[in-house]
C-alpha atoms as a PDB file:
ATOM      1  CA  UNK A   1      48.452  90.790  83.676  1.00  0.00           C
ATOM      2  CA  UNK A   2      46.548  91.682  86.388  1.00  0.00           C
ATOM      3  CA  UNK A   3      47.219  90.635  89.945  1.00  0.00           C
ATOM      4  CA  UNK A   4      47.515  91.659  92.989  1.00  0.00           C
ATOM      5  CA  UNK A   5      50.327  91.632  95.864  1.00  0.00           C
ATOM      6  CA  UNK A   6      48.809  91.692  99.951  1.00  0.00           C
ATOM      7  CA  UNK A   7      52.654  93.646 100.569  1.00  0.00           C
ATOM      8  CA  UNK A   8      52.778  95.057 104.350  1.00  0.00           C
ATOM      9  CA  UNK A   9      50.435  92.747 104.890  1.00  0.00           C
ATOM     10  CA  UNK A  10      50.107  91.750 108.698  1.00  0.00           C
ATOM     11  CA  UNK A  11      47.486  92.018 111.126  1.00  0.00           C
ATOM     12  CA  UNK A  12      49.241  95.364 113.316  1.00  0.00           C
ATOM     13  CA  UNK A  13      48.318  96.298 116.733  1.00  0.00           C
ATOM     14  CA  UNK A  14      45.566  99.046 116.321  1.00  0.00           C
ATOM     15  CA  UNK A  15      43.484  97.104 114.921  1.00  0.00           C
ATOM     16  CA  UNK A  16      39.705  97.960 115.783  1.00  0.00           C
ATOM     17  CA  UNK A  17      36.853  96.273 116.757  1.00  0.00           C
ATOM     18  CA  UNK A  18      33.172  97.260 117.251  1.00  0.00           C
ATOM     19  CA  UNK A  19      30.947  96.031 119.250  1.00  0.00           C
ATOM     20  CA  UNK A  20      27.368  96.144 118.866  1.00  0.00           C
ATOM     21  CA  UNK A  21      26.943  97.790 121.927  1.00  0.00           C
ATOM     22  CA  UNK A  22      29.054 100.758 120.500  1.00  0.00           C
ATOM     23  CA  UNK A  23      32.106  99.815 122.216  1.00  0.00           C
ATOM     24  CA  UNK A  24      35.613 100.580 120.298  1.00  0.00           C
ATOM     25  CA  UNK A  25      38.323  98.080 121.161  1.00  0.00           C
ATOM     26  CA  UNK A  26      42.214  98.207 119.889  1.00  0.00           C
ATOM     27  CA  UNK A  27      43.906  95.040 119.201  1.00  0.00           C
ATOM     28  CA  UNK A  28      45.866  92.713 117.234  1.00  0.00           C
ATOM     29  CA  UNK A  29      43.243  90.722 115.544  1.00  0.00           C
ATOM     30  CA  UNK A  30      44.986  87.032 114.440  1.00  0.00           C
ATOM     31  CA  UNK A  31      42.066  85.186 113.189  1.00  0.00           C
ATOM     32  CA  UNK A  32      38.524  85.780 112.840  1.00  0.00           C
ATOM     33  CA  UNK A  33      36.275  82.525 112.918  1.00  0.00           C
ATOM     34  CA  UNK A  34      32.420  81.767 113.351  1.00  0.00           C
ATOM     35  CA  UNK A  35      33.019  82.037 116.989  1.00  0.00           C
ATOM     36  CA  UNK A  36      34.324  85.741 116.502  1.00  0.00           C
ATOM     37  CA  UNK A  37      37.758  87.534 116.571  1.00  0.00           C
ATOM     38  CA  UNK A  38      40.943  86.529 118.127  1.00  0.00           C
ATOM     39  CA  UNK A  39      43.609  88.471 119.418  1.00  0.00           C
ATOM     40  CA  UNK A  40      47.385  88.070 119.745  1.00  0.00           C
ATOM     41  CA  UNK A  41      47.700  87.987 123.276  1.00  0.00           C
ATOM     42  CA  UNK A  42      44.544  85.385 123.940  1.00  0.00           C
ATOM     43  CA  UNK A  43      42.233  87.799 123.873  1.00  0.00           C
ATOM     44  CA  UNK A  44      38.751  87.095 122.134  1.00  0.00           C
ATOM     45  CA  UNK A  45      35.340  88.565 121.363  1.00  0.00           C
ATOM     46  CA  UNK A  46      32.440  86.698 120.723  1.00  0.00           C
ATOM     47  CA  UNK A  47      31.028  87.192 117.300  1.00  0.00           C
ATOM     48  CA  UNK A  48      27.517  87.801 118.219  1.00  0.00           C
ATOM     49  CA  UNK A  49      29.107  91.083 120.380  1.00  0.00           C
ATOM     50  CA  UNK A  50      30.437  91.845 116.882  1.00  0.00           C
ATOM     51  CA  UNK A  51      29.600  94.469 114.438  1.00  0.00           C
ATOM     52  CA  UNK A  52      32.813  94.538 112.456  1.00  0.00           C
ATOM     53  CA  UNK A  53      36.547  94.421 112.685  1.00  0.00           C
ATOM     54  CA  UNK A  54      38.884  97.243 110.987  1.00  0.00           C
ATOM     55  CA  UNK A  55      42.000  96.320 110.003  1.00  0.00           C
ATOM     56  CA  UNK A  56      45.036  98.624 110.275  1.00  0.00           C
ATOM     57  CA  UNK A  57      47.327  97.525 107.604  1.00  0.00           C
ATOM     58  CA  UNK A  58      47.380 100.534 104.580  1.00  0.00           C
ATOM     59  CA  UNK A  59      45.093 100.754 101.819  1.00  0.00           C
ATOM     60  CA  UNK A  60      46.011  99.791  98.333  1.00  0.00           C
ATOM     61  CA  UNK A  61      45.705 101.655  94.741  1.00  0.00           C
ATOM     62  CA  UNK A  62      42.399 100.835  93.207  1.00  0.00           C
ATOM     63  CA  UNK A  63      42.726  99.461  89.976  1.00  0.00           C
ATOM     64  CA  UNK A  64      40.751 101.987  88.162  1.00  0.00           C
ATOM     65  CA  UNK A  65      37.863 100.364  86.238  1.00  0.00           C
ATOM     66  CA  UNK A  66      35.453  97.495  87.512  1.00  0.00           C
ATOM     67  CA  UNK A  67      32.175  95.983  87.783  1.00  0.00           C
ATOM     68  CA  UNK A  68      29.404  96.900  89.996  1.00  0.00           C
ATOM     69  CA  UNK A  69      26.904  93.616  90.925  1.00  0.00           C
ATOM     70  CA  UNK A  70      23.001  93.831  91.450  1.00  0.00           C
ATOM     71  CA  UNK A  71      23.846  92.446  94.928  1.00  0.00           C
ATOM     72  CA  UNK A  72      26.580  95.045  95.822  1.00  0.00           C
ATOM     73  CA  UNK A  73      29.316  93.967  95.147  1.00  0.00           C
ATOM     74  CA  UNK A  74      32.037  95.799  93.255  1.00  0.00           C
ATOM     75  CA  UNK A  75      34.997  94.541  91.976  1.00  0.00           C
ATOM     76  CA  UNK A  76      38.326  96.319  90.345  1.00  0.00           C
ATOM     77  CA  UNK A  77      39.093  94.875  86.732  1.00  0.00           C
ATOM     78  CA  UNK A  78      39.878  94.777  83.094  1.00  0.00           C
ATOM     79  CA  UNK A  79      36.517  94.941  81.330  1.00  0.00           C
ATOM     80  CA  UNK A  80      37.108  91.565  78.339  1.00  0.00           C
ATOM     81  CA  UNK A  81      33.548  91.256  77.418  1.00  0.00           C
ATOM     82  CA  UNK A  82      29.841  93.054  77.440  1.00  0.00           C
ATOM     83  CA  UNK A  83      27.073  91.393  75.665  1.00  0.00           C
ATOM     84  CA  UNK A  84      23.450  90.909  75.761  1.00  0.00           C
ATOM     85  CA  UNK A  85      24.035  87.509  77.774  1.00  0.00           C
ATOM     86  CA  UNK A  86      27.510  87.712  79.928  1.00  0.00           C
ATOM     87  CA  UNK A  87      29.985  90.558  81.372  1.00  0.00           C
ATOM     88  CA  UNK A  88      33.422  89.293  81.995  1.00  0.00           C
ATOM     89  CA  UNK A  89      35.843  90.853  84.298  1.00  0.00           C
ATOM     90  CA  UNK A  90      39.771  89.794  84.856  1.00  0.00           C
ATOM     91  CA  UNK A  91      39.225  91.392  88.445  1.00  0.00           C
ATOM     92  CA  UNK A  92      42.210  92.125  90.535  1.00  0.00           C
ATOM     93  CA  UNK A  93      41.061  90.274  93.881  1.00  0.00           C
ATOM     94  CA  UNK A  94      39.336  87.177  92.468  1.00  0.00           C
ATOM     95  CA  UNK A  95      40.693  86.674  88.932  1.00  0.00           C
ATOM     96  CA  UNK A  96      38.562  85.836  86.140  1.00  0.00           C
ATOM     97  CA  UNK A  97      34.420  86.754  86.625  1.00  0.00           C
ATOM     98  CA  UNK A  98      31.789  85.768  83.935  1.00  0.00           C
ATOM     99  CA  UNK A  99      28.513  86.479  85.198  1.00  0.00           C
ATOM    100  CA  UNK A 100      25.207  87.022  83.454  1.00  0.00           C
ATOM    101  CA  UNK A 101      24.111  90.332  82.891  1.00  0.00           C
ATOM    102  CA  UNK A 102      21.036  90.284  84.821  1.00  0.00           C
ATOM    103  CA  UNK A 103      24.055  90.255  88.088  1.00  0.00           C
ATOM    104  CA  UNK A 104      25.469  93.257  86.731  1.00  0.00           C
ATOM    105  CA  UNK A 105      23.982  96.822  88.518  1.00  0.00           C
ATOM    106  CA  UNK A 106      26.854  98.833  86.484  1.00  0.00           C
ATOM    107  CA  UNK A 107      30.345  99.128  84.705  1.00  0.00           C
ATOM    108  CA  UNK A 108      32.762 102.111  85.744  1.00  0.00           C
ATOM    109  CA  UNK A 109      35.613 103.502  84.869  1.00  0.00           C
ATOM    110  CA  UNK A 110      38.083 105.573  86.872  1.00  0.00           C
ATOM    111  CA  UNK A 111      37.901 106.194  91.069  1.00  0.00           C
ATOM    112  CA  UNK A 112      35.932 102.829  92.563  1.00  0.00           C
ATOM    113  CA  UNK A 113      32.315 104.167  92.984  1.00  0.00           C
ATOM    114  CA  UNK A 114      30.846 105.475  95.903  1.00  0.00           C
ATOM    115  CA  UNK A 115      27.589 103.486  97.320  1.00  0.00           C
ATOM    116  CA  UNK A 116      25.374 106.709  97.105  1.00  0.00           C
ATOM    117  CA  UNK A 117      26.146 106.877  93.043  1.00  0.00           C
ATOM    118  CA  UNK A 118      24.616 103.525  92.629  1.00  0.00           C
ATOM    119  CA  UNK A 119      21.890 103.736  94.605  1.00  0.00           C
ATOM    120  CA  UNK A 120      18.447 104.592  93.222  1.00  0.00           C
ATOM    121  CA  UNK A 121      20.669 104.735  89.778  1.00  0.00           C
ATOM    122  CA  UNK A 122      18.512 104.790  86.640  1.00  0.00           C
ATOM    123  CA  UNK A 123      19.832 102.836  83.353  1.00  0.00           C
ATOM    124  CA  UNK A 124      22.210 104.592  81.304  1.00  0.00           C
ATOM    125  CA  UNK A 125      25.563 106.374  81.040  1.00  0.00           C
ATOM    126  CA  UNK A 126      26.761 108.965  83.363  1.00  0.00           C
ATOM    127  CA  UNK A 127      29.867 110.994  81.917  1.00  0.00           C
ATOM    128  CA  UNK A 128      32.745 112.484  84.043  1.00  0.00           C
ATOM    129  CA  UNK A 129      31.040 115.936  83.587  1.00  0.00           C
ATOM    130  CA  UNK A 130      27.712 115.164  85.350  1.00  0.00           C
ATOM    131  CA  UNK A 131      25.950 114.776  82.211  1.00  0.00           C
ATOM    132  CA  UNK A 132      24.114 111.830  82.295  1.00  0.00           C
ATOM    133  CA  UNK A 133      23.047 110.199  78.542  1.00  0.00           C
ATOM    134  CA  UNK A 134      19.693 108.116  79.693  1.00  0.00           C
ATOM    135  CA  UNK A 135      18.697 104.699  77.513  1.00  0.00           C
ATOM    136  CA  UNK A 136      20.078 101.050  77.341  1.00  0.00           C
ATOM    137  CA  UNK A 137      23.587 100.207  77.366  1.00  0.00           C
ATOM    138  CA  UNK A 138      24.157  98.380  74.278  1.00  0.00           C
ATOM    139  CA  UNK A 139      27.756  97.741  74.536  1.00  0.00           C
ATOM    140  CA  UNK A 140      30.860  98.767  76.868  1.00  0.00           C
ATOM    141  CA  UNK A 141      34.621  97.925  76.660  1.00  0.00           C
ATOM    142  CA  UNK A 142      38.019 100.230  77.059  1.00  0.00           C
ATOM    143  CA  UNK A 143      37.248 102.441  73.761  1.00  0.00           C
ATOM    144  CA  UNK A 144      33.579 103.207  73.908  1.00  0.00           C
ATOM    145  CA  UNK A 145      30.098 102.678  75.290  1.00  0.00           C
ATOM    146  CA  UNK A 146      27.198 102.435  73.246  1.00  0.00           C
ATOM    147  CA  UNK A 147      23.740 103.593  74.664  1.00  0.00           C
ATOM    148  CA  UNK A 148      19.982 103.256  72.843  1.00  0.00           C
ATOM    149  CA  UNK A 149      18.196 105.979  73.789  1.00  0.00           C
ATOM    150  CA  UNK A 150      15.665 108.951  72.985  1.00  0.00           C
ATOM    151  CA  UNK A 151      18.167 110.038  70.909  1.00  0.00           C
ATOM    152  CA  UNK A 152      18.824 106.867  68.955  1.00  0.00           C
ATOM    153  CA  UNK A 153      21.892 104.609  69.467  1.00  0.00           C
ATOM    154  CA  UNK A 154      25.047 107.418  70.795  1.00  0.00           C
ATOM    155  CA  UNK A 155      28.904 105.883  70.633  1.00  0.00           C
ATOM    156  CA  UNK A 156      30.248 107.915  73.672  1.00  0.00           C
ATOM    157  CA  UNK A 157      34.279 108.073  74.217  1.00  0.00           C
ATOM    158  CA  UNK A 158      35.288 105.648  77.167  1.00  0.00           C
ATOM    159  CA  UNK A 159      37.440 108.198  78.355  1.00  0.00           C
ATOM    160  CA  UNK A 160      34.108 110.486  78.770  1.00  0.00           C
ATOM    161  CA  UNK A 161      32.463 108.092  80.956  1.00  0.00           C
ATOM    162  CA  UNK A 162      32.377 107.439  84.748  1.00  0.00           C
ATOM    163  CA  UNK A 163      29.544 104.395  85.058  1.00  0.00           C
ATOM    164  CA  UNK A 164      27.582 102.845  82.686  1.00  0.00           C
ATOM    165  CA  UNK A 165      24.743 102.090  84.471  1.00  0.00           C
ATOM    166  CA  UNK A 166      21.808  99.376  83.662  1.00  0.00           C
ATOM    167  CA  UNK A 167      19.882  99.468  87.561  1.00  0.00           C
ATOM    168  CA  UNK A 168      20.734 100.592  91.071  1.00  0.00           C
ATOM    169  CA  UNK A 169      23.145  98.646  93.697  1.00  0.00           C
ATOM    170  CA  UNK A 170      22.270  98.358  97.876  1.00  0.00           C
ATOM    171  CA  UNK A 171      24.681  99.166  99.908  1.00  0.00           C
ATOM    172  CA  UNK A 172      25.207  95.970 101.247  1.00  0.00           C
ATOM    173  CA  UNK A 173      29.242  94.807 101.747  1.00  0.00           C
ATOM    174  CA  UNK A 174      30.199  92.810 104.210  1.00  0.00           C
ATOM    175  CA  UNK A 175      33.545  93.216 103.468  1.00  0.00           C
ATOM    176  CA  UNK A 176      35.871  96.083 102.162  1.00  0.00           C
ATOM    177  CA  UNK A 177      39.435  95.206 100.464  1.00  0.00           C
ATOM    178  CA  UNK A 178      42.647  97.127 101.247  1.00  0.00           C
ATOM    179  CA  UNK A 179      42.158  97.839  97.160  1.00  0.00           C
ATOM    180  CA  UNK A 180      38.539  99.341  97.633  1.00  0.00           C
ATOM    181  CA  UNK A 181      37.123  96.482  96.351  1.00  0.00           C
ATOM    182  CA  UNK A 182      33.527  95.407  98.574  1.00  0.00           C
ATOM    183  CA  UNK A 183      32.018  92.098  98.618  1.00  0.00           C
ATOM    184  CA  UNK A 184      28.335  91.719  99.359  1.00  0.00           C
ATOM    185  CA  UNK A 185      28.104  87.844  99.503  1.00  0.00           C
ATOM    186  CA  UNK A 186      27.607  85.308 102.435  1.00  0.00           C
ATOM    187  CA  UNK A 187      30.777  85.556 104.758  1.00  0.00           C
ATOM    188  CA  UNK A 188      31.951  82.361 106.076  1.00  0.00           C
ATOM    189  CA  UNK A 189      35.304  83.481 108.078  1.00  0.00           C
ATOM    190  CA  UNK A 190      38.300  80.823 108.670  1.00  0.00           C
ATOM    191  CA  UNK A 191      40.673  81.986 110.628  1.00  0.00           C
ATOM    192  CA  UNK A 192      43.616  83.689 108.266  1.00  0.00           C
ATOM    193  CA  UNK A 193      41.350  83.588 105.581  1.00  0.00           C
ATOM    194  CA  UNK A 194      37.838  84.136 104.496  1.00  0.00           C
ATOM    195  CA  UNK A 195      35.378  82.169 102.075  1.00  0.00           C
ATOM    196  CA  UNK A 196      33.048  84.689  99.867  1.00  0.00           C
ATOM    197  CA  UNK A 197      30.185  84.289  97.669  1.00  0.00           C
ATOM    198  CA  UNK A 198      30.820  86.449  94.667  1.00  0.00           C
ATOM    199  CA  UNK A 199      28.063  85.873  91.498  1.00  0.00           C
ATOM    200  CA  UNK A 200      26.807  82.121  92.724  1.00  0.00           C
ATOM    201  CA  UNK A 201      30.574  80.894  93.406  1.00  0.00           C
ATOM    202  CA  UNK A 202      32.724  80.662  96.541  1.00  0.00           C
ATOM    203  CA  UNK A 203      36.252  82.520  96.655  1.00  0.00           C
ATOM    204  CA  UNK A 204      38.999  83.205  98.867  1.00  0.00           C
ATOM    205  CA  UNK A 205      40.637  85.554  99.920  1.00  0.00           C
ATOM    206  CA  UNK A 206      43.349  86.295 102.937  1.00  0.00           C
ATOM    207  CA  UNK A 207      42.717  88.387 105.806  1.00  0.00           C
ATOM    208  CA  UNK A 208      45.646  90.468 104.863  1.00  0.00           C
ATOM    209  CA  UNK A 209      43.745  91.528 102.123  1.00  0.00           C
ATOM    210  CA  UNK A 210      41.098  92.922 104.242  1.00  0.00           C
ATOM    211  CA  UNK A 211      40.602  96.120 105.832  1.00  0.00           C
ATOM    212  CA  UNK A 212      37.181  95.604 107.412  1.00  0.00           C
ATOM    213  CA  UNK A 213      34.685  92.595 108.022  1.00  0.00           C
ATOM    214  CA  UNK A 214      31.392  93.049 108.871  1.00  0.00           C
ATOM    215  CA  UNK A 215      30.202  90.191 111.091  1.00  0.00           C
ATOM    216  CA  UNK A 216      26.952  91.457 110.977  1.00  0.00           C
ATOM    217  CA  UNK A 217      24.883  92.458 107.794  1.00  0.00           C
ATOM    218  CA  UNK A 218      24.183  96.096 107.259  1.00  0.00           C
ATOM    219  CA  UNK A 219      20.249  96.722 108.360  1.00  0.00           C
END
Protein backbone atom coordinates (compact mmCIF):
# COMPACT_ATOMS: atom_id res chain seq x y z
CA UNK A 1 0.00 0.00 0.00
CA UNK A 2 1.43 2.99 -0.88
CA UNK A 3 1.48 6.09 1.27
CA UNK A 4 3.33 8.43 2.48
CA UNK A 5 4.37 9.81 6.12
CA UNK A 6 5.42 14.04 6.26
CA UNK A 7 7.81 12.57 9.60
CA UNK A 8 10.22 15.56 10.85
CA UNK A 9 7.95 17.51 9.39
CA UNK A 10 8.02 21.22 10.72
CA UNK A 11 8.71 24.40 9.20
CA UNK A 12 12.68 24.88 10.96
CA UNK A 13 14.44 28.08 11.22
CA UNK A 14 16.70 28.26 8.04
CA UNK A 15 14.26 28.31 6.01
CA UNK A 16 14.97 30.45 2.74
CA UNK A 17 13.37 32.86 0.86
CA UNK A 18 14.11 34.60 -2.49
CA UNK A 19 13.28 37.56 -3.51
CA UNK A 20 12.96 38.68 -6.91
CA UNK A 21 15.34 41.20 -6.47
CA UNK A 22 17.98 38.42 -5.68
CA UNK A 23 17.83 38.88 -2.09
CA UNK A 24 18.36 35.57 0.22
CA UNK A 25 16.45 35.75 3.49
CA UNK A 26 16.58 32.99 6.51
CA UNK A 27 13.52 32.36 8.41
CA UNK A 28 10.93 30.32 9.90
CA UNK A 29 8.31 30.34 7.28
CA UNK A 30 4.64 29.45 9.17
CA UNK A 31 2.25 29.95 6.42
CA UNK A 32 2.40 30.98 2.96
CA UNK A 33 -0.90 32.69 1.59
CA UNK A 34 -1.86 34.83 -1.59
CA UNK A 35 -0.53 37.74 0.27
CA UNK A 36 2.99 35.96 0.54
CA UNK A 37 5.04 34.21 3.32
CA UNK A 38 4.81 34.49 6.99
CA UNK A 39 7.27 34.10 9.51
CA UNK A 40 7.32 32.92 13.13
CA UNK A 41 8.25 35.92 14.76
CA UNK A 42 5.66 38.38 12.66
CA UNK A 43 7.74 38.76 10.07
CA UNK A 44 6.26 38.82 6.40
CA UNK A 45 7.14 39.23 2.73
CA UNK A 46 4.91 40.27 0.23
CA UNK A 47 4.30 37.72 -2.43
CA UNK A 48 4.81 39.85 -5.38
CA UNK A 49 8.70 40.39 -3.78
CA UNK A 50 8.58 36.59 -4.04
CA UNK A 51 10.33 34.20 -6.23
CA UNK A 52 10.14 31.10 -4.08
CA UNK A 53 10.44 29.79 -0.59
CA UNK A 54 12.88 26.70 0.34
CA UNK A 55 12.01 24.74 2.97
CA UNK A 56 14.57 23.23 5.37
CA UNK A 57 12.99 20.16 6.65
CA UNK A 58 15.03 16.81 4.97
CA UNK A 59 14.26 15.27 1.82
CA UNK A 60 12.45 12.01 1.53
CA UNK A 61 13.21 8.56 -0.46
CA UNK A 62 11.70 8.75 -3.87
CA UNK A 63 9.51 6.06 -4.52
CA UNK A 64 11.24 4.72 -7.49
CA UNK A 65 8.89 4.57 -10.51
CA UNK A 66 6.28 7.32 -11.65
CA UNK A 67 4.61 9.24 -14.22
CA UNK A 68 5.84 12.15 -16.07
CA UNK A 69 2.73 14.72 -17.34
CA UNK A 70 2.72 16.75 -20.72
CA UNK A 71 2.44 19.78 -18.38
CA UNK A 72 5.43 18.87 -16.08
CA UNK A 73 4.46 17.37 -13.64
CA UNK A 74 5.94 14.18 -12.25
CA UNK A 75 4.65 12.09 -9.80
CA UNK A 76 6.21 8.89 -7.75
CA UNK A 77 3.89 5.69 -8.13
CA UNK A 78 2.86 2.17 -8.77
CA UNK A 79 2.22 1.97 -12.51
CA UNK A 80 -1.79 -0.19 -12.43
CA UNK A 81 -2.67 0.54 -15.94
CA UNK A 82 -1.28 1.70 -19.64
CA UNK A 83 -3.62 1.64 -22.49
CA UNK A 84 -4.39 3.33 -25.64
CA UNK A 85 -7.03 5.61 -23.68
CA UNK A 86 -5.91 6.03 -19.77
CA UNK A 87 -2.56 5.66 -17.54
CA UNK A 88 -3.28 5.06 -13.95
CA UNK A 89 -0.93 5.76 -11.20
CA UNK A 90 -1.42 4.85 -7.22
CA UNK A 91 1.05 7.91 -6.68
CA UNK A 92 2.61 8.36 -3.34
CA UNK A 93 1.66 12.19 -2.75
CA UNK A 94 -1.85 12.33 -4.24
CA UNK A 95 -3.19 8.75 -4.24
CA UNK A 96 -4.96 7.35 -7.06
CA UNK A 97 -4.33 9.29 -10.80
CA UNK A 98 -6.27 8.22 -14.01
CA UNK A 99 -5.54 10.54 -16.64
CA UNK A 100 -5.81 10.25 -20.39
CA UNK A 101 -2.90 9.49 -22.25
CA UNK A 102 -2.69 12.47 -24.30
CA UNK A 103 -1.53 14.12 -20.33
CA UNK A 104 1.09 11.68 -20.15
CA UNK A 105 4.86 13.10 -21.52
CA UNK A 106 6.48 9.68 -20.08
CA UNK A 107 6.59 6.60 -17.65
CA UNK A 108 9.95 5.87 -15.66
CA UNK A 109 11.30 3.61 -13.68
CA UNK A 110 14.07 3.91 -11.09
CA UNK A 111 15.81 7.56 -9.80
CA UNK A 112 12.83 10.43 -10.36
CA UNK A 113 13.89 12.01 -13.74
CA UNK A 114 15.82 14.91 -14.23
CA UNK A 115 14.01 17.95 -16.26
CA UNK A 116 16.83 17.97 -18.98
CA UNK A 117 15.93 14.03 -19.84
CA UNK A 118 12.47 15.02 -20.72
CA UNK A 119 12.97 17.85 -22.49
CA UNK A 120 13.09 17.87 -26.29
CA UNK A 121 12.47 13.87 -25.60
CA UNK A 122 11.45 11.98 -28.75
CA UNK A 123 8.79 8.95 -28.41
CA UNK A 124 10.12 5.77 -27.37
CA UNK A 125 12.06 3.77 -24.78
CA UNK A 126 15.29 4.76 -23.33
CA UNK A 127 17.12 1.76 -21.46
CA UNK A 128 19.40 2.12 -18.35
CA UNK A 129 22.42 1.68 -20.74
CA UNK A 130 21.86 4.78 -22.94
CA UNK A 131 20.46 2.82 -25.64
CA UNK A 132 17.49 4.29 -26.69
CA UNK A 133 14.79 1.77 -28.75
CA UNK A 134 12.81 4.63 -30.95
CA UNK A 135 8.85 3.86 -31.99
CA UNK A 136 5.44 3.92 -30.09
CA UNK A 137 4.96 2.68 -26.74
CA UNK A 138 2.41 0.11 -27.03
CA UNK A 139 2.20 -1.02 -23.54
CA UNK A 140 4.12 -0.46 -20.06
CA UNK A 141 3.60 -2.02 -16.56
CA UNK A 142 6.23 -3.58 -13.79
CA UNK A 143 7.35 -6.65 -16.16
CA UNK A 144 7.79 -5.17 -19.58
CA UNK A 145 7.35 -2.39 -22.11
CA UNK A 146 6.28 -2.95 -25.46
CA UNK A 147 7.46 -0.51 -28.28
CA UNK A 148 6.29 -0.49 -32.30
CA UNK A 149 8.99 0.49 -34.10
CA UNK A 150 11.37 0.19 -37.28
CA UNK A 151 12.07 -2.92 -36.01
CA UNK A 152 8.55 -4.23 -35.52
CA UNK A 153 6.82 -4.56 -32.11
CA UNK A 154 10.16 -5.30 -29.30
CA UNK A 155 9.01 -6.71 -25.57
CA UNK A 156 11.92 -5.02 -23.61
CA UNK A 157 12.59 -6.24 -19.79
CA UNK A 158 11.19 -3.53 -17.29
CA UNK A 159 14.15 -3.92 -15.39
CA UNK A 160 16.15 -2.67 -18.70
CA UNK A 161 14.32 0.46 -18.90
CA UNK A 162 14.74 3.99 -17.43
CA UNK A 163 11.65 6.10 -19.28
CA UNK A 164 9.33 5.15 -21.64
CA UNK A 165 8.84 8.07 -23.39
CA UNK A 166 5.75 9.16 -25.82
CA UNK A 167 6.75 13.38 -26.12
CA UNK A 168 8.87 15.89 -24.25
CA UNK A 169 7.97 17.63 -20.69
CA UNK A 170 8.77 21.75 -19.86
CA UNK A 171 10.33 22.37 -17.07
CA UNK A 172 7.69 24.03 -15.46
CA UNK A 173 7.09 23.06 -11.39
CA UNK A 174 5.96 25.27 -9.21
CA UNK A 175 6.45 23.14 -6.53
CA UNK A 176 9.04 20.40 -5.48
CA UNK A 177 8.06 17.62 -2.72
CA UNK A 178 10.41 16.56 0.10
CA UNK A 179 9.91 13.00 -2.01
CA UNK A 180 11.14 14.59 -5.41
CA UNK A 181 7.92 14.66 -6.61
CA UNK A 182 7.18 18.35 -8.82
CA UNK A 183 3.89 19.73 -9.52
CA UNK A 184 3.39 21.99 -12.50
CA UNK A 185 -0.29 23.06 -11.90
CA UNK A 186 -1.95 26.40 -10.75
CA UNK A 187 -0.77 27.09 -7.05
CA UNK A 188 -3.36 28.46 -4.86
CA UNK A 189 -1.42 28.60 -1.29
CA UNK A 190 -3.52 28.46 2.16
CA UNK A 191 -1.65 28.96 4.82
CA UNK A 192 -0.40 25.28 6.26
CA UNK A 193 -1.45 23.87 3.22
CA UNK A 194 -1.55 24.24 -0.48
CA UNK A 195 -4.33 23.55 -3.23
CA UNK A 196 -2.75 22.02 -6.66
CA UNK A 197 -4.01 21.34 -10.00
CA UNK A 198 -2.72 17.96 -10.98
CA UNK A 199 -4.41 16.42 -14.56
CA UNK A 200 -7.77 18.84 -14.49
CA UNK A 201 -8.41 18.15 -10.59
CA UNK A 202 -7.56 20.08 -7.42
CA UNK A 203 -5.42 18.32 -4.54
CA UNK A 204 -3.90 18.99 -1.36
CA UNK A 205 -1.21 18.73 0.06
CA UNK A 206 0.58 20.11 3.50
CA UNK A 207 3.32 22.46 3.60
CA UNK A 208 5.32 19.96 5.49
CA UNK A 209 5.40 18.10 2.53
CA UNK A 210 7.08 20.76 0.65
CA UNK A 211 10.53 21.68 0.17
CA UNK A 212 10.16 24.61 -2.23
CA UNK A 213 7.22 26.83 -3.67
CA UNK A 214 7.59 28.85 -6.42
CA UNK A 215 5.36 31.92 -6.10
CA UNK A 216 6.24 32.89 -9.34
CA UNK A 217 6.13 30.72 -12.60
CA UNK A 218 9.39 29.75 -14.15
CA UNK A 219 9.93 32.21 -17.42
Amino acid sequence: MLGLVWVCAASAAGDTLMLRDGTRLSWQVTSVQADGAHGAKGQQVPAGNLARVEFAAPVLPAYGAGVVLVDGTVLGGALRKFSAKVVEVRTVSVGLLSVPIASVAAVYYGAVPEARELSGASPGVLLRDGTTVPGNVMWADAKSVGVLGGKGLQKIDAQKVRLVVRSSAPDAARVVLRNGDRLAGEVVPQGEKLSIEVAGESRTLPLEAVKIFRYQAKP
